[in-house]
Protein backbone atom coordinates (compact mmCIF):
# COMPACT_ATOMS: atom_id res chain seq x y z
CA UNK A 1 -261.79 -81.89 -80.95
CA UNK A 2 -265.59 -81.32 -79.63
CA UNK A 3 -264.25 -78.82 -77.36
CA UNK A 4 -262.81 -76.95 -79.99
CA UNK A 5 -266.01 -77.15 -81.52
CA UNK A 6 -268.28 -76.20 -79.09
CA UNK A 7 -269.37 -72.50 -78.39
CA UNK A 8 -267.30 -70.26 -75.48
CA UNK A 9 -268.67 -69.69 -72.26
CA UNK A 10 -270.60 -66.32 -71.81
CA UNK A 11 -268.46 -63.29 -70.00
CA UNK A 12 -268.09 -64.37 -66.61
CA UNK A 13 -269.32 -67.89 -67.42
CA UNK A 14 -268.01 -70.86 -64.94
CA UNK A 15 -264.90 -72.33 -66.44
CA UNK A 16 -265.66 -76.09 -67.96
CA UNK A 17 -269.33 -75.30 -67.77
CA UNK A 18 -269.93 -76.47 -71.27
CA UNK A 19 -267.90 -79.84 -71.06
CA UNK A 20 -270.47 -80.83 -67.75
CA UNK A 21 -273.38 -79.89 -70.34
CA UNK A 22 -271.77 -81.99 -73.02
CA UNK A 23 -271.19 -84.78 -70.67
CA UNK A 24 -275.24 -84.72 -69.25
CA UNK A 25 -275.85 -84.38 -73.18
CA UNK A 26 -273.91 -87.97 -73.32
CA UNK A 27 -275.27 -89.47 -70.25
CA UNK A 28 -278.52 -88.90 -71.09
CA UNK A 29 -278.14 -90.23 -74.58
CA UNK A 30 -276.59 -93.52 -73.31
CA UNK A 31 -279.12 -93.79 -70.44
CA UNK A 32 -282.64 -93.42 -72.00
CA UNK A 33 -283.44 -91.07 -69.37
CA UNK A 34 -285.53 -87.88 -69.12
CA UNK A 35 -284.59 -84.52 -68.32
CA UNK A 36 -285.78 -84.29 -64.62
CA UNK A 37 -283.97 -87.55 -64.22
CA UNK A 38 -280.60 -85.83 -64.61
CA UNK A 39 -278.26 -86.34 -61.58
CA UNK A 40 -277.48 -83.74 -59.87
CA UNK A 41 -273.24 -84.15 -60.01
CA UNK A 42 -274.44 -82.77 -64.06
CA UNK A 43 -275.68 -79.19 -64.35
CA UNK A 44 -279.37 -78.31 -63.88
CA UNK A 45 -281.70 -80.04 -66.47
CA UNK A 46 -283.39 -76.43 -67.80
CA UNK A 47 -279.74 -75.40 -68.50
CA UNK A 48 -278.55 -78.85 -70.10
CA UNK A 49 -281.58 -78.49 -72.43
CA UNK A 50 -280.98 -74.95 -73.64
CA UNK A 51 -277.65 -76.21 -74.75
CA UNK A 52 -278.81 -79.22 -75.86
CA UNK A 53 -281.36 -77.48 -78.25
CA UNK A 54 -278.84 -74.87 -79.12
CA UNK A 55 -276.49 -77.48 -80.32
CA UNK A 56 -279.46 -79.35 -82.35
CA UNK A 57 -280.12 -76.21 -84.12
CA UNK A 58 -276.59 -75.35 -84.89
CA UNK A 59 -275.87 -79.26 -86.67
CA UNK A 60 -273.20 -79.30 -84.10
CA UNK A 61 -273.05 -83.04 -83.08
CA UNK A 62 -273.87 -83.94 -86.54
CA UNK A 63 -270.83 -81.73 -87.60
CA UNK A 64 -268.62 -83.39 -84.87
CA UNK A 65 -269.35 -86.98 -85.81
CA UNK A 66 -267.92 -86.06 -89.44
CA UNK A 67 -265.07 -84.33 -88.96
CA UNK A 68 -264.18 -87.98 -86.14
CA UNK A 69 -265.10 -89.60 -89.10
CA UNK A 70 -263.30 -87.83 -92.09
CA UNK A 71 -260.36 -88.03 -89.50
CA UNK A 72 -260.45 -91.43 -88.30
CA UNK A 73 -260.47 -92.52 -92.08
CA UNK A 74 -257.45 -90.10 -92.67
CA UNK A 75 -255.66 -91.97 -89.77
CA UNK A 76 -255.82 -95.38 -91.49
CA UNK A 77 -254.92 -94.05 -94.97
CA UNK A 78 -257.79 -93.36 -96.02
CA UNK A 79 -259.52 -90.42 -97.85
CA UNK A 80 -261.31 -88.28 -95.85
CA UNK A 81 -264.60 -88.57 -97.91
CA UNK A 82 -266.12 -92.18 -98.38
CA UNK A 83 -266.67 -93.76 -101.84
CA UNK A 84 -267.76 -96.54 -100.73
CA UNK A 85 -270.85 -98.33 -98.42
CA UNK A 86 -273.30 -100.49 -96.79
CA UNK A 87 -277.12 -99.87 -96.47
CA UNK A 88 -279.06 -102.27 -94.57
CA UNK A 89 -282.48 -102.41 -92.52
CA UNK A 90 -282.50 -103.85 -88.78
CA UNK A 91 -286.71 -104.76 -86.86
CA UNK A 92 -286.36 -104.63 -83.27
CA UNK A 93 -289.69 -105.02 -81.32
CA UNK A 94 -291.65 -101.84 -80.01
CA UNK A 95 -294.56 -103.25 -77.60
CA UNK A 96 -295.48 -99.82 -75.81
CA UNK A 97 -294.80 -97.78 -79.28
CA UNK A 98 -297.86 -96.43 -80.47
CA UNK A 99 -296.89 -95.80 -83.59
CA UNK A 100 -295.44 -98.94 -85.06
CA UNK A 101 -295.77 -101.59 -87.66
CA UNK A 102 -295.39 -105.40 -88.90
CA UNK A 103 -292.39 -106.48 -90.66
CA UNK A 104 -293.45 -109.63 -92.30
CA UNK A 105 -290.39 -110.63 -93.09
CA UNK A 106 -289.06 -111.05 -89.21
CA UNK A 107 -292.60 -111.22 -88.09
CA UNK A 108 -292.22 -108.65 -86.24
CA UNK A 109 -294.10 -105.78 -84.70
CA UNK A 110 -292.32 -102.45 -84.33
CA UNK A 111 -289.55 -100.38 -85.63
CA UNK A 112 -287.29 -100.61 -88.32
CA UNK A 113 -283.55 -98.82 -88.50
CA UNK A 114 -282.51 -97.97 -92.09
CA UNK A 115 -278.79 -97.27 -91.82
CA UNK A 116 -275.37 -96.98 -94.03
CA UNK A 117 -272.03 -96.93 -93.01
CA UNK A 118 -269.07 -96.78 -95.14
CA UNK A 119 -267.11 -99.94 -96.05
CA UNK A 120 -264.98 -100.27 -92.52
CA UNK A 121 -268.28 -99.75 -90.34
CA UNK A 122 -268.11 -95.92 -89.91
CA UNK A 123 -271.57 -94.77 -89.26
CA UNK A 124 -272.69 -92.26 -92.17
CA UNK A 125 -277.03 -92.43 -92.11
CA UNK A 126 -279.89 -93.74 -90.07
CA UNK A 127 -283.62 -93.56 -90.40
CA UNK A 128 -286.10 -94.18 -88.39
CA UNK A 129 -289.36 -95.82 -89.44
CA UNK A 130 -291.94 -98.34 -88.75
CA UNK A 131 -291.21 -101.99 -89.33
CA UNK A 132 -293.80 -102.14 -92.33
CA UNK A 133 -291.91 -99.72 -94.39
CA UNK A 134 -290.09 -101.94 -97.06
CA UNK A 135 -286.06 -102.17 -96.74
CA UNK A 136 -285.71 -100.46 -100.53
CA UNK A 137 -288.52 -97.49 -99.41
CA UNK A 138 -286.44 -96.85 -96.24
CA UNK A 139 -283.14 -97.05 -98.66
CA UNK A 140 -284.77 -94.56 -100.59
CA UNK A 141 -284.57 -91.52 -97.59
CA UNK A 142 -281.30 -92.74 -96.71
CA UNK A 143 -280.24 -92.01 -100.61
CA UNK A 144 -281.57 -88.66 -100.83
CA UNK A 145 -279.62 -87.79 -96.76
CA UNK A 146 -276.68 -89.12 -98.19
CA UNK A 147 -276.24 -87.40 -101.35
CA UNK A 148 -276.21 -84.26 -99.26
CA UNK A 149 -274.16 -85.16 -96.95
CA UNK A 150 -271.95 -87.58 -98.78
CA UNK A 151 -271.73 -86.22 -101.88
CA UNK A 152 -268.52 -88.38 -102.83
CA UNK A 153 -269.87 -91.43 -102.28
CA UNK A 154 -271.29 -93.47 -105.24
CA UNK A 155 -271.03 -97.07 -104.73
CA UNK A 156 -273.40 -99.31 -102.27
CA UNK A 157 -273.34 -102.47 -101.40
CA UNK A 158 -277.21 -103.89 -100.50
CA UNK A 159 -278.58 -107.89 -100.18
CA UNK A 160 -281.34 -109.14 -102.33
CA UNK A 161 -283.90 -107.62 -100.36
CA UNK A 162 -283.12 -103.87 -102.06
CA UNK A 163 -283.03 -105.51 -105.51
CA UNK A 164 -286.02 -103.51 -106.49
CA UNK A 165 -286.52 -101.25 -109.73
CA UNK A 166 -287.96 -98.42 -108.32
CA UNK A 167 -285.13 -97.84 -105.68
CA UNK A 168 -282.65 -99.21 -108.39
CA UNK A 169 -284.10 -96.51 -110.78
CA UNK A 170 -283.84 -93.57 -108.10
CA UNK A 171 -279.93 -94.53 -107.01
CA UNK A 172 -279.20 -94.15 -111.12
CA UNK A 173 -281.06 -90.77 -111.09
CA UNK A 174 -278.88 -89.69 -107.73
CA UNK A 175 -275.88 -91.13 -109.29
CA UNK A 176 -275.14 -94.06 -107.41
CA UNK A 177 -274.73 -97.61 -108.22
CA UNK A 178 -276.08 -100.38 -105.55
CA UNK A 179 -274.59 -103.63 -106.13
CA UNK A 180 -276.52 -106.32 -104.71
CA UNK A 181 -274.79 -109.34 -102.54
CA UNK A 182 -276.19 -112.46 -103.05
CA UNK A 183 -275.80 -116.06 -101.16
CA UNK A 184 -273.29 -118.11 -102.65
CA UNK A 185 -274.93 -121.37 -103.97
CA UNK A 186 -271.84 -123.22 -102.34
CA UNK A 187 -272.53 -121.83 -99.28
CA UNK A 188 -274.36 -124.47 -96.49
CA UNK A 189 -276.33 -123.14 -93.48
CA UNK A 190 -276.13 -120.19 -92.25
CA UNK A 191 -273.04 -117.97 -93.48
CA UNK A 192 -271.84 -114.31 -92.40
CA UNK A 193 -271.21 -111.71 -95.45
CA UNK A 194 -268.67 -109.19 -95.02
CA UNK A 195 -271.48 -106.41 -95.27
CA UNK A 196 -273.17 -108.28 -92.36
CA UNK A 197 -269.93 -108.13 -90.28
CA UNK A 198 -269.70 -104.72 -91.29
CA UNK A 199 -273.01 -103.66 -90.05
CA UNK A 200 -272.47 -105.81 -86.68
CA UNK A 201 -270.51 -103.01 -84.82
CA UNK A 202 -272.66 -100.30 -85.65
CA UNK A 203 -276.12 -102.20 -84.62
CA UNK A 204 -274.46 -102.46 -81.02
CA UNK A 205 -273.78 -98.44 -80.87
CA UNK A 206 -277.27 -97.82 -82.03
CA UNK A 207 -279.29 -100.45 -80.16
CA UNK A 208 -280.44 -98.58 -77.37
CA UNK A 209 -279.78 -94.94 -78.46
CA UNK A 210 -283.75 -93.67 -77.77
CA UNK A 211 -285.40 -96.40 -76.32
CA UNK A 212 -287.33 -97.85 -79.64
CA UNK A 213 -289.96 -99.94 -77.81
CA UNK A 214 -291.50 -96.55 -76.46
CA UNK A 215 -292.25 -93.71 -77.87
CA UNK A 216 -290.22 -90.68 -76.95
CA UNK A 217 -290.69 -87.27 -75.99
CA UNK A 218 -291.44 -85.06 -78.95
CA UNK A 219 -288.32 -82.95 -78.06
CA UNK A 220 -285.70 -86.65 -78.53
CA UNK A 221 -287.83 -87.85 -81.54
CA UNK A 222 -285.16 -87.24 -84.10
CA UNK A 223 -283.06 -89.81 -84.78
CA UNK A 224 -279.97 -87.50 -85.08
CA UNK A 225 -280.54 -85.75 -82.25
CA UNK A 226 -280.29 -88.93 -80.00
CA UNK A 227 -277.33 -90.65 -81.56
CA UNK A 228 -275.09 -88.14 -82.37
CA UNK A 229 -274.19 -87.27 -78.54
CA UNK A 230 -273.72 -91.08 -78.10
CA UNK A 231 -271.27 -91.27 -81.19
CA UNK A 232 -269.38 -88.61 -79.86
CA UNK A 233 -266.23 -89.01 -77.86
């Protein structure tokens, strides 16, 4: 399928030229690397970032993850469009980040992912902020990038932490409905919510996709840009 949608070589081009640029895309996404670090078995780094930029500008990975996505959900029965979802907020630490913040929820000093998936773990949004940035402000972007690119999807499923009027008030406006998930007051210790196990996969894909502890070159600092070659198989 990403062949397929993927540009043709020029006239004369080498044949499977563009799969080798895909695949440095990938590595380099996985990796954390820069540019010049680029192995030499992959094309030359100038030409793997003219593609790469030529793909950013083009929404082509973006388009790629959600046409695997609509697929995938076709596969299990599903319809192709989500209804249905999970927003959530995830602090990791960002020592050598100079632009960062304190979560003082986590106590924590850093970054903060804002992300939603639909209700079988899919990924659909992420945002990237700094950890001071409240869970319902960062819910707030990811509402307005998902009613763009979602547009079917209505229902959310949030904790207690985005049980706040003014992001409450904005999902109404946008047409969506966030139903908050609270503890059970049988529950003892420490117990796992569906919407947590739900969220689980995804934080493994993403942990690691542009190296959040530093601060990246200005040409990987969308969030996007870095994932989207990682999500894509």
């Amino acid at each position: 399928m990403s062949r397929s949608c993927l540009a043709r070589p020029r006239a004369g081009g080498r044949p499977g030229r563009i799969c080798a640029v895909l695949n440095a895309i990938r590595y380099l996404a996985r990796s954390g690397g820069g540019w010049r670090m680029l192995p030499k078995d992959f094309p030359p780094w100038p030409t793997v970032y003219w593609w790469f930029r030529r793909f950013v500008r083009r929404f082509l990975f973006q388009t790629i993850h959600d046409v695997a996505l609509m697929l995938d959900r076709e596969r299990v029965g599903r319809e192709a469009s989500p209804t249905g979802g999970v927003i959530d907020s995830q602090s990791v630490k960002a020592p050598e980040a100079k632009t960062r913040g304190y979560d003082a929820g986590k106590k924590i000093v850093g970054r903060k992912r804002h992300i939603a998936v639909d209700t079988d773990g899919r990924l659909l949004m992420v945002n990237l902020t700094t950890a001071d940035i409240s869970d319902s402000a960062g819910a707030q972007m990811i509402l307005d990038s998902v009613r763009k690119r979602w547009p079917w999807l209505k229902h959310l499923f949030a904790d207690s932490a985005y049980d706040r009027t003014k992001l409450m008030d904005k999902a109404a406006f946008l047409d969506f409905t966030i139903e908050i998930i609270k503890r059970s007051d049988t529950a003892q210790g420490f117990e796992v919510s569906n919407a947590v196990g739900i969220l689980a996969g995804i934080y493994i894909l993403v942990r690691g996709m542009d190296n959040m502890d530093k601060d990246l070159p200005p040409n990987w600092r969308r969030t996007w840009d870095r994932l989207f070659p990682k999500s894509v198989r």
